[in-house]
Structures are given as C-alpha cells and as structure tokens.
Protein backbone atom coordinates (compact mmCIF):
# COMPACT_ATOMS: atom_id res chain seq x y z
CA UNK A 1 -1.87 -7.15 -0.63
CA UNK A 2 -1.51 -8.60 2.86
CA UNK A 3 1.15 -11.05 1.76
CA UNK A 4 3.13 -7.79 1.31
CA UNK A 5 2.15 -5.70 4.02
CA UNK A 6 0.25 -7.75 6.78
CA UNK A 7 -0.29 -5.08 8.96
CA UNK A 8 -2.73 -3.26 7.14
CA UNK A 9 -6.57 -4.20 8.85
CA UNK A 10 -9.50 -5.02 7.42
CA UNK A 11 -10.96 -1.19 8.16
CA UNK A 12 -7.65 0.09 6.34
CA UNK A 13 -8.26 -1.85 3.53
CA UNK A 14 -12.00 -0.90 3.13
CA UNK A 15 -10.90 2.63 3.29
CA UNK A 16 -8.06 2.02 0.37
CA UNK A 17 -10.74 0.26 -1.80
CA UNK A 18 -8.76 0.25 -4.32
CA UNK A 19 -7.13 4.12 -4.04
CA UNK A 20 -3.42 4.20 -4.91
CA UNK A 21 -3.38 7.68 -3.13
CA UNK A 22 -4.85 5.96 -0.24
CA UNK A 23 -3.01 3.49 -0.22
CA UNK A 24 0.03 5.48 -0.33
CA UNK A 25 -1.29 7.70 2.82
CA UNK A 26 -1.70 4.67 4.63
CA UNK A 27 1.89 2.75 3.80
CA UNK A 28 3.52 5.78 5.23
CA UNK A 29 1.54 6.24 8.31
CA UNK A 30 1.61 2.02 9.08
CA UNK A 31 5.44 1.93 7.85
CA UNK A 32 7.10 5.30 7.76
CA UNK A 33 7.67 4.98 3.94
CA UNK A 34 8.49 8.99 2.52
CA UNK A 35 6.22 9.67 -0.23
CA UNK A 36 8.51 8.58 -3.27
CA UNK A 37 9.78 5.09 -1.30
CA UNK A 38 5.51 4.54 -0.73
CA UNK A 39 5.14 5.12 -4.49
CA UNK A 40 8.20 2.85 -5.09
CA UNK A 41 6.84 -0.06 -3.20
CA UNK A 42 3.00 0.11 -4.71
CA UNK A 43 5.05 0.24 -8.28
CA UNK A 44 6.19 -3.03 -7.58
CA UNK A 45 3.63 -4.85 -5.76
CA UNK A 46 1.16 -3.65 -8.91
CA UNK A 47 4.00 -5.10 -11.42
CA UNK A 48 3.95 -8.52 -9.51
CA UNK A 49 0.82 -8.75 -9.13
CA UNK A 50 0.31 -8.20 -12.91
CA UNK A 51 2.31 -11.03 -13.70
C-alpha cells in the first residue's frame, strides 16, 4: 500500500486497518481524490495486488 501511496503514516494506516471506507476518507483528504476517483484508485490497487 505504500508503494502506491507513500504518504500515508504509520497512524493513518493503523486507523485504515484494513477499512476500504477508511481508506477512501483518507485518499481524499492526503490526495484530493473526489469520492468516485478514491474508489477508482482502491479498485485497482486491490486488483493488482490480487494478482
């Protein structure tokens, strides 16, 4: 996850644990993603990392 977005801290992460919601909340705070683009990237960082 911090190979795609490096800025996120150890605290942020902790508080993600794992929540795409979270997550989302925190992509658009750290990066000024909209809702649908934050959605969008966590789509394909999940299908990636599935691979």
């Amino acid at each position: 996850m911090r190979e795609k977005w490096g800025e996120l801290t150890d605290d942020e992460l902790d508080q993600i644990a794992g929540k795409r919601d979270k997550l989302a909340g925190v992509l658009q705070e750290k990066y000024g993603y909209g809702q649908m683009e934050a959605e969008r990237e966590i789509d394909d960082f999940l299908e990636h990392w599935e691979e």
